[in-house]
C-alpha atoms as a PDB file:
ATOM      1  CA  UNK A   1     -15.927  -4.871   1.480  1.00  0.00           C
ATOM      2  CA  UNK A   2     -17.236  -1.122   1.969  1.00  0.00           C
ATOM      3  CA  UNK A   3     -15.507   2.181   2.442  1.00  0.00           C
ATOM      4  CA  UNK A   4     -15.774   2.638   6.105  1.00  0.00           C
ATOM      5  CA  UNK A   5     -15.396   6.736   5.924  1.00  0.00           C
ATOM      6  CA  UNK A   6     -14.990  10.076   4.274  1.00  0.00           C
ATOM      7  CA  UNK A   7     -16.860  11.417   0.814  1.00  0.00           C
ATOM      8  CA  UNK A   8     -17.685   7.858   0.183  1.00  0.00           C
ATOM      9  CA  UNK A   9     -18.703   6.141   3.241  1.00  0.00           C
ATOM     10  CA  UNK A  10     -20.836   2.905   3.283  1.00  0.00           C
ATOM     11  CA  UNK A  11     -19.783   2.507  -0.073  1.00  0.00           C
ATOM     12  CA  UNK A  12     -19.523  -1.134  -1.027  1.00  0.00           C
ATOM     13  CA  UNK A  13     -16.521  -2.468  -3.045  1.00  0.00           C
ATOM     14  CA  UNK A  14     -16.993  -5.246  -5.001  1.00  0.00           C
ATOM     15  CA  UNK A  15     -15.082  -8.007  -3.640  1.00  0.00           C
ATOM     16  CA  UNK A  16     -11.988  -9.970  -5.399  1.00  0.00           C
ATOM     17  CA  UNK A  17     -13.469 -13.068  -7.812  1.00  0.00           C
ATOM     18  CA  UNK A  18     -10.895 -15.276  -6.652  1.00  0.00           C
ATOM     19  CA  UNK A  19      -8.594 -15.953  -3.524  1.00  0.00           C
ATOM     20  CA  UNK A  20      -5.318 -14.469  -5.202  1.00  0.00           C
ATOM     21  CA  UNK A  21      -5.722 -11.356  -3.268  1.00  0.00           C
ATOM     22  CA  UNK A  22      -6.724 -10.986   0.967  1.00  0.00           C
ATOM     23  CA  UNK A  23      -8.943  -8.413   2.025  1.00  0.00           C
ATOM     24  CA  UNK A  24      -8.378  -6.457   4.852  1.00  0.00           C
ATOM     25  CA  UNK A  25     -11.290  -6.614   7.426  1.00  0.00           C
ATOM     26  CA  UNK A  26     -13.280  -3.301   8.089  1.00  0.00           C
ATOM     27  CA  UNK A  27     -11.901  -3.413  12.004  1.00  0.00           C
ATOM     28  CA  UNK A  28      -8.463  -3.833  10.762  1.00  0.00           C
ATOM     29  CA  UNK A  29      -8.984  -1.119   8.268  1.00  0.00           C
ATOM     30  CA  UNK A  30     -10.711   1.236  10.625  1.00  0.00           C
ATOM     31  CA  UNK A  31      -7.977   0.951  12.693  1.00  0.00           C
ATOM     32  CA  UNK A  32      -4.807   1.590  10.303  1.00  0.00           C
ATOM     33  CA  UNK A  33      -6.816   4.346   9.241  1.00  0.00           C
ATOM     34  CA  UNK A  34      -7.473   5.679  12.689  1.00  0.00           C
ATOM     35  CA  UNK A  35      -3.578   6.413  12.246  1.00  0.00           C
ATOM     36  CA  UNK A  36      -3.324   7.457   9.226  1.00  0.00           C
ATOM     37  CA  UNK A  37      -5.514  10.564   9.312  1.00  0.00           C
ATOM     38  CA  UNK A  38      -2.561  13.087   9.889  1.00  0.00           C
ATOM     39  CA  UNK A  39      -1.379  12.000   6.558  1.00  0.00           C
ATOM     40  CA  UNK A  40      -4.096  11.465   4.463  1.00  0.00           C
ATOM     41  CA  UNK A  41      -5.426  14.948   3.223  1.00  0.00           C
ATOM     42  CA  UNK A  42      -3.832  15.973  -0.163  1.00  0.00           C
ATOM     43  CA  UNK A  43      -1.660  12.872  -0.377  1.00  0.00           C
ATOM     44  CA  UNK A  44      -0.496  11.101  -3.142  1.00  0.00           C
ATOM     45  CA  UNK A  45      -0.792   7.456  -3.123  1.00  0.00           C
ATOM     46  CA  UNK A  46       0.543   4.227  -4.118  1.00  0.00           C
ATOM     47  CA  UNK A  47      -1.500   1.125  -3.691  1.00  0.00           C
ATOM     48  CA  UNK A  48       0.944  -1.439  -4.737  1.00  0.00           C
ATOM     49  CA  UNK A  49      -0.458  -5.221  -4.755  1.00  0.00           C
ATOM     50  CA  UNK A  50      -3.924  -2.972  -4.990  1.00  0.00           C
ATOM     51  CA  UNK A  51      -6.127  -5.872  -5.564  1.00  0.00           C
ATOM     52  CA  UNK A  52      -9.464  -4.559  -5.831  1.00  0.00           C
ATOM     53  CA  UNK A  53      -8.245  -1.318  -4.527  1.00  0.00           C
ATOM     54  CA  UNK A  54      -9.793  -1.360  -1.231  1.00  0.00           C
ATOM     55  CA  UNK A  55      -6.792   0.598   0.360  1.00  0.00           C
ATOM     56  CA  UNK A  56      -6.183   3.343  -2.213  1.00  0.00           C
ATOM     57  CA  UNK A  57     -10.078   3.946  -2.452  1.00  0.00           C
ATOM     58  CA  UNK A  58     -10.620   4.137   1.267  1.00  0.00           C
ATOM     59  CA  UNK A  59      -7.732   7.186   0.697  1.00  0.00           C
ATOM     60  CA  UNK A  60      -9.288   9.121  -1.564  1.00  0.00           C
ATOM     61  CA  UNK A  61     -12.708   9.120   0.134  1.00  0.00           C
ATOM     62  CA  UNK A  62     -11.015  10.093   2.997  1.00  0.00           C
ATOM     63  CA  UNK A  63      -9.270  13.469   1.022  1.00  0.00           C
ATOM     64  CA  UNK A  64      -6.374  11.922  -1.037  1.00  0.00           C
ATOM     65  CA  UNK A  65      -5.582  13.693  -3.775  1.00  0.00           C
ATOM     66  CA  UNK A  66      -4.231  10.871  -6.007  1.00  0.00           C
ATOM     67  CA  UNK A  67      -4.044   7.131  -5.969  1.00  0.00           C
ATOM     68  CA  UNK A  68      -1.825   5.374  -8.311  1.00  0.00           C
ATOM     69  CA  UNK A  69      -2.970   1.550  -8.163  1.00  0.00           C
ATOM     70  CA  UNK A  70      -0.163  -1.722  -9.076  1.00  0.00           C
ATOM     71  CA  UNK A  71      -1.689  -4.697 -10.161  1.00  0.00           C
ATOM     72  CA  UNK A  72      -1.268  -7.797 -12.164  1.00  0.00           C
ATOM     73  CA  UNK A  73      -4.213 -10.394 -11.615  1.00  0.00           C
ATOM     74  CA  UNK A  74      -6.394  -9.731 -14.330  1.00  0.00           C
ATOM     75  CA  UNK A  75      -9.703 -10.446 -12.731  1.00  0.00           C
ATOM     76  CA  UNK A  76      -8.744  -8.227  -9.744  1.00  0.00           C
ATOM     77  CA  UNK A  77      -7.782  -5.288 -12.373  1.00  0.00           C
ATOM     78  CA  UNK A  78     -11.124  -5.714 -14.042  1.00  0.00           C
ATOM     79  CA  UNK A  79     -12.625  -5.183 -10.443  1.00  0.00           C
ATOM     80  CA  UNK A  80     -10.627  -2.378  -9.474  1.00  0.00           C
ATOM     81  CA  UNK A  81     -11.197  -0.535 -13.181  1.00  0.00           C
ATOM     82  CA  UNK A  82     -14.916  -1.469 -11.746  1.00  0.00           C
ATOM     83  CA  UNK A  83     -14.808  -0.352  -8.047  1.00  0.00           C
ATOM     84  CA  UNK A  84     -12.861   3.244  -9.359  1.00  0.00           C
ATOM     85  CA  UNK A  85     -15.719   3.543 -12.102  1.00  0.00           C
ATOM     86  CA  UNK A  86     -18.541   3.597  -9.554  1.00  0.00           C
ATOM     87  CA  UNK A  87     -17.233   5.581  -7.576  1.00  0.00           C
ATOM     88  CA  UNK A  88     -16.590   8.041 -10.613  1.00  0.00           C
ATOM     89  CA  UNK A  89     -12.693   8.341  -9.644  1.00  0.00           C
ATOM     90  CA  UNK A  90     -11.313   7.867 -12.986  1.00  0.00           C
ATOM     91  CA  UNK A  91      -9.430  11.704 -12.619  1.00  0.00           C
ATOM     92  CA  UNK A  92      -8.158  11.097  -9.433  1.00  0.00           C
ATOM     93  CA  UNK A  93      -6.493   7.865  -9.752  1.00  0.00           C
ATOM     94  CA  UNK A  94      -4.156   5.227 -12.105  1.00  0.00           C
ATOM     95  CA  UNK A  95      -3.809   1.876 -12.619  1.00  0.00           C
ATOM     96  CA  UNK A  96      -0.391   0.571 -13.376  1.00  0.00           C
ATOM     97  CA  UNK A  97      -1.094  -3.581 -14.521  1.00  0.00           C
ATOM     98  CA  UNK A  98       1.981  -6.148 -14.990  1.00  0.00           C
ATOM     99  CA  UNK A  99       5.371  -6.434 -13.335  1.00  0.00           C
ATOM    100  CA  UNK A 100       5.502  -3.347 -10.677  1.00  0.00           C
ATOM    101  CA  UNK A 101       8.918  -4.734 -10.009  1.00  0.00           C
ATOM    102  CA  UNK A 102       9.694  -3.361 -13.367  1.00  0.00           C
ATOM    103  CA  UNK A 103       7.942  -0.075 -13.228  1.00  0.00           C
ATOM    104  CA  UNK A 104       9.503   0.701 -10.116  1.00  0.00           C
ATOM    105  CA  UNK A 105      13.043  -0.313 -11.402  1.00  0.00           C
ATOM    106  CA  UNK A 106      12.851   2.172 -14.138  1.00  0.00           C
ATOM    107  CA  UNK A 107      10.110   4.890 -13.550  1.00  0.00           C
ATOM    108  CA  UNK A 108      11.266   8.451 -11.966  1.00  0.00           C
ATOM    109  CA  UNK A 109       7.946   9.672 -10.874  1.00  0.00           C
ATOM    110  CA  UNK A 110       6.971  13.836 -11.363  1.00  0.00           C
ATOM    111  CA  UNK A 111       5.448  13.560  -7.999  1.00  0.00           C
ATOM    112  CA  UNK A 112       6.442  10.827  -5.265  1.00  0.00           C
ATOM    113  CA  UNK A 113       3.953   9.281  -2.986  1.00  0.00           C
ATOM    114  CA  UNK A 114       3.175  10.809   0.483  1.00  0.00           C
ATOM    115  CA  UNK A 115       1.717   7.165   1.388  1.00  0.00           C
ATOM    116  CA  UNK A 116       2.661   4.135   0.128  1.00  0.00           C
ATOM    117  CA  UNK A 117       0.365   0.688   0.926  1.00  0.00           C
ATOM    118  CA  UNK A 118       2.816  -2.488   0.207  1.00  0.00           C
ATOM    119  CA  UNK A 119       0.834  -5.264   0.620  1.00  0.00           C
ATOM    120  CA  UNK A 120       2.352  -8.403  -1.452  1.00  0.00           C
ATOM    121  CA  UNK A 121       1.315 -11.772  -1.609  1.00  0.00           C
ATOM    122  CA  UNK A 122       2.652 -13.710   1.439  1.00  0.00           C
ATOM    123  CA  UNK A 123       4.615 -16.104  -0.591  1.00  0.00           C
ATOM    124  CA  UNK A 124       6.162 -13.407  -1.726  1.00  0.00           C
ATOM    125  CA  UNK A 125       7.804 -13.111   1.751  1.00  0.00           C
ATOM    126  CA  UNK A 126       9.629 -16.567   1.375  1.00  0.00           C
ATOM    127  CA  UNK A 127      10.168 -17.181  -2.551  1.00  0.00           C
ATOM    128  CA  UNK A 128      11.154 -13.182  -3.621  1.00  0.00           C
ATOM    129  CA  UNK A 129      12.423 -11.619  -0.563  1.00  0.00           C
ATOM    130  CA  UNK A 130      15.067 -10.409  -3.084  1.00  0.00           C
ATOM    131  CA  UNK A 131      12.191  -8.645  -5.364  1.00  0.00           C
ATOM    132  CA  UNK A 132      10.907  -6.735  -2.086  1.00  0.00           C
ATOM    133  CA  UNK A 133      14.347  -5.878  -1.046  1.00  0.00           C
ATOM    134  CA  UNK A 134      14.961  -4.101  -4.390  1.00  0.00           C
ATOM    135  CA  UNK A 135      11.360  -2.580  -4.686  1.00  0.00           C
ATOM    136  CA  UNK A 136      12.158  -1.271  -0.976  1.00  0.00           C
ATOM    137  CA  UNK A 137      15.436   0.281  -2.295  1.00  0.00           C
ATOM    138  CA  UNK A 138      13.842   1.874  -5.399  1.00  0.00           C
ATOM    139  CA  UNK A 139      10.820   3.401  -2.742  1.00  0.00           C
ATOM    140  CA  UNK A 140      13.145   5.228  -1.047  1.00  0.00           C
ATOM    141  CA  UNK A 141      15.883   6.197  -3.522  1.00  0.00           C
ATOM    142  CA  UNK A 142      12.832   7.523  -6.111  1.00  0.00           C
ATOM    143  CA  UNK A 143       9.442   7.060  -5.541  1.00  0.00           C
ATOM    144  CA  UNK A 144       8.744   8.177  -1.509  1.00  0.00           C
ATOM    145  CA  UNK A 145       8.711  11.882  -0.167  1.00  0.00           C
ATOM    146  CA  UNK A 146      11.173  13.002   2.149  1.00  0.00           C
ATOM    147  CA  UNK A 147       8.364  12.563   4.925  1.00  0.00           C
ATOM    148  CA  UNK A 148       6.472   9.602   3.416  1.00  0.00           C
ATOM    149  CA  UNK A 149       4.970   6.655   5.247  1.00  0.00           C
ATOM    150  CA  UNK A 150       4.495   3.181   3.676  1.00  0.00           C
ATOM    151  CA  UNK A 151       2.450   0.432   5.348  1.00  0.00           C
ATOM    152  CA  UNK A 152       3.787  -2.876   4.821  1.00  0.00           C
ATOM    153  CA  UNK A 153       1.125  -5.593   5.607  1.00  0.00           C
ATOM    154  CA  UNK A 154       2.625  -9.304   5.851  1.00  0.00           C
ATOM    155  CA  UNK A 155       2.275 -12.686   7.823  1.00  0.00           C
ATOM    156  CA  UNK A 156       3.033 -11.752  11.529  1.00  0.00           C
ATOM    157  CA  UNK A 157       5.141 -14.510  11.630  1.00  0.00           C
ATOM    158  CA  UNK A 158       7.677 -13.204   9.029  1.00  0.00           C
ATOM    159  CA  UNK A 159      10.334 -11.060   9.756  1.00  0.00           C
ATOM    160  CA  UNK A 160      11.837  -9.083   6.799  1.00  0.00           C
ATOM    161  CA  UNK A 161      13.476  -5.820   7.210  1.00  0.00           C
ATOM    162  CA  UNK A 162      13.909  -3.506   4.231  1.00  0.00           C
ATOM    163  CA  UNK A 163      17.239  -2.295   5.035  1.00  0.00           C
ATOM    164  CA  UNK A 164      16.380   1.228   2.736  1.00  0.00           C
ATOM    165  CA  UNK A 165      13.555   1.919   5.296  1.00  0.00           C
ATOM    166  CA  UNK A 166      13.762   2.323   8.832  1.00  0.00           C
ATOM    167  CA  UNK A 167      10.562   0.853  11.072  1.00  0.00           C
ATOM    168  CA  UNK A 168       9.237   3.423  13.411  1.00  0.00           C
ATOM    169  CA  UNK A 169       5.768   1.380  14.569  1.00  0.00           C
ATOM    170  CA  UNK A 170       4.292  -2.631  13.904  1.00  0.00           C
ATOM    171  CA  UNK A 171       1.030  -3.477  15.070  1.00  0.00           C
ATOM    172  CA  UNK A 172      -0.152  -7.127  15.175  1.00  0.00           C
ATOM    173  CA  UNK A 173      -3.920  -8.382  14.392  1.00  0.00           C
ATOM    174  CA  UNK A 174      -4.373 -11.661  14.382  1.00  0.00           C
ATOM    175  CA  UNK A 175      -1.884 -13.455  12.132  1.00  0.00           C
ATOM    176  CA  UNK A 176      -1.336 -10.082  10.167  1.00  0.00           C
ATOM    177  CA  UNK A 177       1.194  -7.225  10.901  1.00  0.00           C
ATOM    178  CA  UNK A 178       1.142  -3.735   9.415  1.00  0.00           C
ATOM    179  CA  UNK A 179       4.725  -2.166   9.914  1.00  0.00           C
ATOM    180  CA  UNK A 180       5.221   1.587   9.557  1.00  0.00           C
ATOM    181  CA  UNK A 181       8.167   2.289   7.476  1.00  0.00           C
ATOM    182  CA  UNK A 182       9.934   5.725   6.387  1.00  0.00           C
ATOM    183  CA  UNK A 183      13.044   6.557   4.910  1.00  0.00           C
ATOM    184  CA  UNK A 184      16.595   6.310   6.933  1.00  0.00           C
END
């Protein structure tokens, strides 16, 4: 795991300690980021499911402003906390640990996010659809700017809409989709 681009390019990311979380590969990466550029500079970012961060950090190399990161796994906060301390990001970003379901349910952000990455576990897809369905609702009501873009990476086999968002692009690699969602 490296940063493929921006202020800290070639940068490598130390790598989850177990196999709760799935990194994304660099091509994959290179090319949701190949998108993204329009909306990267100055934006404020959630990285929710951040794992070791991978997706928030590539953000702020790439001019991000602010990356908020959601996690619960212990050993993939202590390599986040590790990954944003190398790179010397500590002012720039925040980690959120525990239940982001409850965060999200009752924190009214100063700022929202101009990018949100959602990236939950796949089982998530089939045991807590319910869970995503409220975070999704609590995105858009609170927590997404008018003109915000979240990336929701899941099994390309599973179809879930997020009835709060609206789905304006999906790309497919491999077994993995990436939808583009805004608000309605």
């Amino acid at each position: 795991m490296r940063i493929i681009s921006g202020e800290f390019r070639g940068r490598k990311l130390l790598p989850p300690e177990s196999d709760t979380t799935r990194p994304i590969t660099d091509r994959v990466k290179q090319s949701l980021f190949d998108i993204l550029t329009p909306h990267i500079e100055g934006a404020r970012i959630y990285d929710l499911f951040a794992g070791t961060g991978s997706m928030g950090l590539e953000s702020l190399s790439r001019g991000a402003n602010f990356a908020s990161f959601f996690e619960s796994d212990r050993s993939a906060l202590h390599r986040l906390q590790q990954n944003i301390s190398s790179l010397k990001l500590e002012p720039r970003t925040q980690i959120i640990p525990g239940d982001l379901f409850k965060w999200f349910s009752t924190a009214k952000p100063n700022e929202p996010a101009n990018l949100i990455f959602l990236d939950p576990p796949y089982r998530f897809l089939k045991d807590h659809s319910d869970k995503l369905h409220s975070l999704a609702s609590a995105i858009a009501k609170d927590h997404l700017a008018n003109d915000g873009l979240i990336i929701f990476r899941h099994d390309a086999d599973d179809e879930l809409q997020l009835s709060p968002l609206k789905l304006i692009d999906r790309r497919e690699y491999g077994g993995m989709a990436l939808e583009f969602l805004t608000k309605k």
